[in-house]
N, C-alpha and C. Protein backbone atom coordinates (compact mmCIF):
# COMPACT_ATOMS: atom_id res chain seq x y z
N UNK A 1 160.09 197.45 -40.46
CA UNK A 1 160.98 198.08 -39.52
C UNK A 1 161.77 199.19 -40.18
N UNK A 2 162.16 198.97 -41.66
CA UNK A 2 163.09 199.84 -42.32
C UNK A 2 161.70 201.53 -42.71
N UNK A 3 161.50 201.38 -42.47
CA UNK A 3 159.92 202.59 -42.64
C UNK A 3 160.15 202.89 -41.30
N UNK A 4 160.25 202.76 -40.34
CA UNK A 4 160.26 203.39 -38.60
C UNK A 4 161.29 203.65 -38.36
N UNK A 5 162.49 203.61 -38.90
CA UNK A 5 163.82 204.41 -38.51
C UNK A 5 164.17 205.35 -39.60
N UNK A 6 163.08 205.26 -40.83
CA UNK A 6 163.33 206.23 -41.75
C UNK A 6 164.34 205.90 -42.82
N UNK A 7 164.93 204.61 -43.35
CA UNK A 7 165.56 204.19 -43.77
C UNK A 7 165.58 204.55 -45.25
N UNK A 8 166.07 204.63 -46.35
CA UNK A 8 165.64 204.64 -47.53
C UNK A 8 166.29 203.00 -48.18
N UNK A 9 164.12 202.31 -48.59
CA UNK A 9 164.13 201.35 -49.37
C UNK A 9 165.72 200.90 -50.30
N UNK A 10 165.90 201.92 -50.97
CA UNK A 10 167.28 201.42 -51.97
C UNK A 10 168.32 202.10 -52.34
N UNK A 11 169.07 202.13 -52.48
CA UNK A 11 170.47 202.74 -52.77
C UNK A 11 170.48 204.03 -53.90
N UNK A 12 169.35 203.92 -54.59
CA UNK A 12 169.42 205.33 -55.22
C UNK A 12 169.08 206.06 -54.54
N UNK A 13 167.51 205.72 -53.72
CA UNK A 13 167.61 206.94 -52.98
C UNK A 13 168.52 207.66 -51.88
N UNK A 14 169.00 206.93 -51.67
CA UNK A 14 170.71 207.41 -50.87
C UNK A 14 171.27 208.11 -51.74
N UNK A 15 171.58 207.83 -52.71
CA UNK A 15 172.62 208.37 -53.89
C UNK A 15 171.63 210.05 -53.88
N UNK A 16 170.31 209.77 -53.85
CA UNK A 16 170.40 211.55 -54.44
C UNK A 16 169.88 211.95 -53.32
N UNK A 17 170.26 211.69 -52.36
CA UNK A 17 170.24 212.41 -51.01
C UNK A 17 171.47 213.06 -51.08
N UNK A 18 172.82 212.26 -51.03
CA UNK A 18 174.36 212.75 -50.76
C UNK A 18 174.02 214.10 -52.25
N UNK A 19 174.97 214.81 -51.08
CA UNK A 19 175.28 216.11 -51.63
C UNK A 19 177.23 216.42 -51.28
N UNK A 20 177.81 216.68 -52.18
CA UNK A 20 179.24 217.13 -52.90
C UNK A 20 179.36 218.43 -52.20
N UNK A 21 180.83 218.61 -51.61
CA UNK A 21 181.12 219.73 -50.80
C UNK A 21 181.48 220.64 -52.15
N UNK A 22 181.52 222.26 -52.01
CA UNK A 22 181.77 222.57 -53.57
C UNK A 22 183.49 222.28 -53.40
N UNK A 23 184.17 222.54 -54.64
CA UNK A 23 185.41 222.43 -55.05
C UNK A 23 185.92 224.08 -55.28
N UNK A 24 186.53 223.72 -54.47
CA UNK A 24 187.60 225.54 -54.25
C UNK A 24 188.49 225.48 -54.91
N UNK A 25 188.95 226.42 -55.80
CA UNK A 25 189.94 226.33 -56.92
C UNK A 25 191.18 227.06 -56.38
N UNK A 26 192.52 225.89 -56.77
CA UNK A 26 193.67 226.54 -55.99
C UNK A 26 194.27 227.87 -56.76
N UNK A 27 194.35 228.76 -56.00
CA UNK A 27 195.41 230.05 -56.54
C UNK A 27 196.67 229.54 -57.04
N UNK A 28 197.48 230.36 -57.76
CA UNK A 28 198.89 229.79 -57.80
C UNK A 28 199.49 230.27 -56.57
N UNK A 29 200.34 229.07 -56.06
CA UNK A 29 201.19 230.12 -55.14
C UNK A 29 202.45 230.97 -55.44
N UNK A 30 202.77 231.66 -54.65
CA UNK A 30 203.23 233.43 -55.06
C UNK A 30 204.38 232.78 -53.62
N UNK A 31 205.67 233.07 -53.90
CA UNK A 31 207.21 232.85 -53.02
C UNK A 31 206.66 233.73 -52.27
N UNK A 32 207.15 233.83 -51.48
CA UNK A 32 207.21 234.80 -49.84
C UNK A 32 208.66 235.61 -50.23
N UNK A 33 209.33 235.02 -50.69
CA UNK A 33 210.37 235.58 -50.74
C UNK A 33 211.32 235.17 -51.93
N UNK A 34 212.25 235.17 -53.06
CA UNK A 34 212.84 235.18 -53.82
C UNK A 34 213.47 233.79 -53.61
N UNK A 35 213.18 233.18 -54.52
CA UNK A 35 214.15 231.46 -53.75
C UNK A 35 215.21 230.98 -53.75
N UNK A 36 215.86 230.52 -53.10
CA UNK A 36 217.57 230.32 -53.01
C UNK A 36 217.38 228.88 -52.77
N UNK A 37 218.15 228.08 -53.47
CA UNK A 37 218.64 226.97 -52.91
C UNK A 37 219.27 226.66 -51.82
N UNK A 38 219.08 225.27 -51.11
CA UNK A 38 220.08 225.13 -50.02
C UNK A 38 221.82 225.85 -50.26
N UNK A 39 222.05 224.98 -51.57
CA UNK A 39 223.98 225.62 -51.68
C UNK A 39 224.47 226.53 -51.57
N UNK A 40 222.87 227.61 -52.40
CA UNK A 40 223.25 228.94 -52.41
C UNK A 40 223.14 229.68 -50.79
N UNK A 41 222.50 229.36 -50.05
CA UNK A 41 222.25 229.63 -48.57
C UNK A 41 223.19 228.96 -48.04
N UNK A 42 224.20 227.73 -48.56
CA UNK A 42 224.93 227.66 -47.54
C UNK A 42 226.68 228.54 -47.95
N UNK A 43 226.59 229.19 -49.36
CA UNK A 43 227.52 230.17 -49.68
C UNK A 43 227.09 231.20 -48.59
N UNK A 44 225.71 231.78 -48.03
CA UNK A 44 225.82 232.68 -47.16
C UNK A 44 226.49 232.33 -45.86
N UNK A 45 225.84 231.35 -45.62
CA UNK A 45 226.47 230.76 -44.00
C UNK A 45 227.93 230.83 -43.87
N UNK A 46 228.38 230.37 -45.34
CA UNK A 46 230.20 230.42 -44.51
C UNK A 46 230.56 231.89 -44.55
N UNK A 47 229.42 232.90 -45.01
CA UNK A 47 230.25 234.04 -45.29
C UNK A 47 229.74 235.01 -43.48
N UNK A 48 228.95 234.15 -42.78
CA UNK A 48 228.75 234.59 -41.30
C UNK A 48 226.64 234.81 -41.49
N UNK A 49 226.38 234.93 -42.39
CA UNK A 49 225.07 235.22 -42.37
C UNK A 49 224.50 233.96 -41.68
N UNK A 50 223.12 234.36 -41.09
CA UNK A 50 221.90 232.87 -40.93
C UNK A 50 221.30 232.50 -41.74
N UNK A 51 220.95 231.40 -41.80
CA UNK A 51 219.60 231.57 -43.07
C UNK A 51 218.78 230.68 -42.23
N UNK A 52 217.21 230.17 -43.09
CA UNK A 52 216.29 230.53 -42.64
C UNK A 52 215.42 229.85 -43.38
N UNK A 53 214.95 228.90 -43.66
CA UNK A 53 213.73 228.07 -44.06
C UNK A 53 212.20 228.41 -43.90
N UNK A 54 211.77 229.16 -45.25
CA UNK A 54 210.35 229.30 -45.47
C UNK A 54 209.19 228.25 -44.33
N UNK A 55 209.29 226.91 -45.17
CA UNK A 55 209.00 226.20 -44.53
C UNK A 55 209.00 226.06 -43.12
N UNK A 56 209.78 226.45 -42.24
CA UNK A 56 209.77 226.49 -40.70
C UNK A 56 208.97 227.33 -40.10
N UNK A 57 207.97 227.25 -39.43
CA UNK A 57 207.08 228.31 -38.72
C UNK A 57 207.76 229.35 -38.16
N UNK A 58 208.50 229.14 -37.42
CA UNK A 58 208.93 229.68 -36.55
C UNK A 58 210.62 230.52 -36.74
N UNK A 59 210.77 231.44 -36.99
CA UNK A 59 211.40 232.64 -37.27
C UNK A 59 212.79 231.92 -36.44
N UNK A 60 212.45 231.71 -34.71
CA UNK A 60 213.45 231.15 -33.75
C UNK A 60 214.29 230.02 -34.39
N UNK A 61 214.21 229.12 -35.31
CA UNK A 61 215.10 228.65 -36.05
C UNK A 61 215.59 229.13 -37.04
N UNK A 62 216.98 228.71 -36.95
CA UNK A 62 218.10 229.32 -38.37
C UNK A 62 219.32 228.49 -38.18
N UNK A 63 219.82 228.47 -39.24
CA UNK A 63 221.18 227.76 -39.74
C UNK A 63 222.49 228.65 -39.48
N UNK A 64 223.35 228.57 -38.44
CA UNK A 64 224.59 229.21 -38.55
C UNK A 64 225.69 228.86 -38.65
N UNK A 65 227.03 229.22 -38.69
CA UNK A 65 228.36 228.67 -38.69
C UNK A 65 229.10 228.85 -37.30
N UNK A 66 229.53 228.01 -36.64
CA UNK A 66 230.03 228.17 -35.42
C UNK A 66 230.84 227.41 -35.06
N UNK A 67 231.96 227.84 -35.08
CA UNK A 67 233.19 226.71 -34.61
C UNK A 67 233.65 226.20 -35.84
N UNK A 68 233.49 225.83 -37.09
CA UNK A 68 233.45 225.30 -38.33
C UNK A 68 232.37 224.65 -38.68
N UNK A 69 231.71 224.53 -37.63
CA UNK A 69 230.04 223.28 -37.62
C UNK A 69 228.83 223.92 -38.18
N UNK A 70 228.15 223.43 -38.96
CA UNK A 70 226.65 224.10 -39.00
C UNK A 70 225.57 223.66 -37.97
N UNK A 71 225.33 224.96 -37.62
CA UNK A 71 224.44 224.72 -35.93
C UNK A 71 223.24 224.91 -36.41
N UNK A 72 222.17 224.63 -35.74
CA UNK A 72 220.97 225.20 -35.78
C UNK A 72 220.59 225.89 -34.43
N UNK A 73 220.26 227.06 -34.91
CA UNK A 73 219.67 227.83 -33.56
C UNK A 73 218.35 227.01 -33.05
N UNK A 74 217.41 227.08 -32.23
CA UNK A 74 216.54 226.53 -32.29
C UNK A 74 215.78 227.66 -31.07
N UNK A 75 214.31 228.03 -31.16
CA UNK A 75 213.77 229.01 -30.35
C UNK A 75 213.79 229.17 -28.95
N UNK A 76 214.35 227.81 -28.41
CA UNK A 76 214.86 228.18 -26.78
C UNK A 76 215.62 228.07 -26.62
N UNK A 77 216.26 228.74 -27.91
CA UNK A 77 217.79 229.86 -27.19
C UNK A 77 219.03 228.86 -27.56
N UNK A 78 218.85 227.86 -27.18
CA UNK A 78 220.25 226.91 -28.17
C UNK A 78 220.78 226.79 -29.53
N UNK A 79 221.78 226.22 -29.08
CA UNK A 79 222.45 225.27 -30.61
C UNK A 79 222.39 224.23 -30.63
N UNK A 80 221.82 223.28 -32.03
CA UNK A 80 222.09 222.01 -31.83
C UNK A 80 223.09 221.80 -32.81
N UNK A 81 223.73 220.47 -32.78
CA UNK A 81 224.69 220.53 -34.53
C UNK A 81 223.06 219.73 -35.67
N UNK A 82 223.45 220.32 -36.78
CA UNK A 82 222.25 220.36 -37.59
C UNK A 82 222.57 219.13 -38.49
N UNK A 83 221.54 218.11 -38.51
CA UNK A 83 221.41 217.27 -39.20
C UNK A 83 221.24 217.25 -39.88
N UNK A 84 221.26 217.55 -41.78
CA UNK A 84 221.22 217.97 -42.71
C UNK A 84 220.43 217.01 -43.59
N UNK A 85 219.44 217.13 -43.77
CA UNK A 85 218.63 215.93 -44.36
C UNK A 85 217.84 216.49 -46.06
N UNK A 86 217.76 215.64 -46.55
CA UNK A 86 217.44 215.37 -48.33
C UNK A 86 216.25 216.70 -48.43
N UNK A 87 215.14 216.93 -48.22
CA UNK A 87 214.59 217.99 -48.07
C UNK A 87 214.91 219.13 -47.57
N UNK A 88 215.96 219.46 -46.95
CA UNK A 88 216.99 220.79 -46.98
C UNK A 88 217.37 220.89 -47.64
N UNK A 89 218.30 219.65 -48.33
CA UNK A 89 218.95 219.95 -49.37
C UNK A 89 218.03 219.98 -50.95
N UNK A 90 216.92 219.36 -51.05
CA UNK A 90 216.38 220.29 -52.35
C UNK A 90 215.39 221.05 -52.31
N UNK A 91 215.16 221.83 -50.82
CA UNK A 91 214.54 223.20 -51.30
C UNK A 91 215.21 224.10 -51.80
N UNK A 92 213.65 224.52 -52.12
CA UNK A 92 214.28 226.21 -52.86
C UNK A 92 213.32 227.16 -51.98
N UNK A 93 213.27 227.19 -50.80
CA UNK A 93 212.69 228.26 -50.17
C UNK A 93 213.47 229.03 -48.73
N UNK A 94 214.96 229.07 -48.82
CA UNK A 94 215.60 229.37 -48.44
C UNK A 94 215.88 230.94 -48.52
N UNK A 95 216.05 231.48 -47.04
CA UNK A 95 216.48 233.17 -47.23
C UNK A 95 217.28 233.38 -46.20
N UNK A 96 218.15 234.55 -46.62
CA UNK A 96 219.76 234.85 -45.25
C UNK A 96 218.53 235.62 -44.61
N UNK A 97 218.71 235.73 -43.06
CA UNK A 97 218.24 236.53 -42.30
C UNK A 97 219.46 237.39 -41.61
N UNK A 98 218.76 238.76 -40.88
CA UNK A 98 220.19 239.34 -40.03
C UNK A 98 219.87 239.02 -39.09
């Protein structure tokens, strides 16, 4: 029966059937932009600037000062108050936007 579905008798011949996808070698990556720490981005914020997380797709979010609170803009047009969590605080891919 194993001959009529085309089976292979034993496990080597499986083995040199499988074929290895090639291996793509990583570039270094290159900043987008000059890196600032969260602290140092949040010296901009109290001084009125936004800033702006590499990491975030989307441009429509940013960090501002409003009322004394740090807000987050968010792309439909609001503010939320910004929850400030452990990976904000140790990137380094932070930039002021105007």
């Amino acid at each position: 029966m194993a001959d009529e579905l085309n089976v292979p008798s034993n496990i080597s011949e499986q083995q040199e059937e499988v074929k290895t996808s090639p291996v793509i070698e990583k570039k270094e990556d290159k900043p987008l932009a000059p890196e600032m720490t969260f602290f140092r981005a949040m010296e901009f914020l109290a001084t009125g600037s936004k800033i702006h997380k590499l990491e975030w797709d989307n441009p429509g979010f940013y960090g501002v000062l409003s009322n004394g609170q740090v807000m987050l803009h968010k792309p439909d047009g609001n503010m939320y108050q910004w929850i400030i969590n452990e990976g904000d605080m140790i990137g380094t891919d932070w930039i002021v936007i105007k």
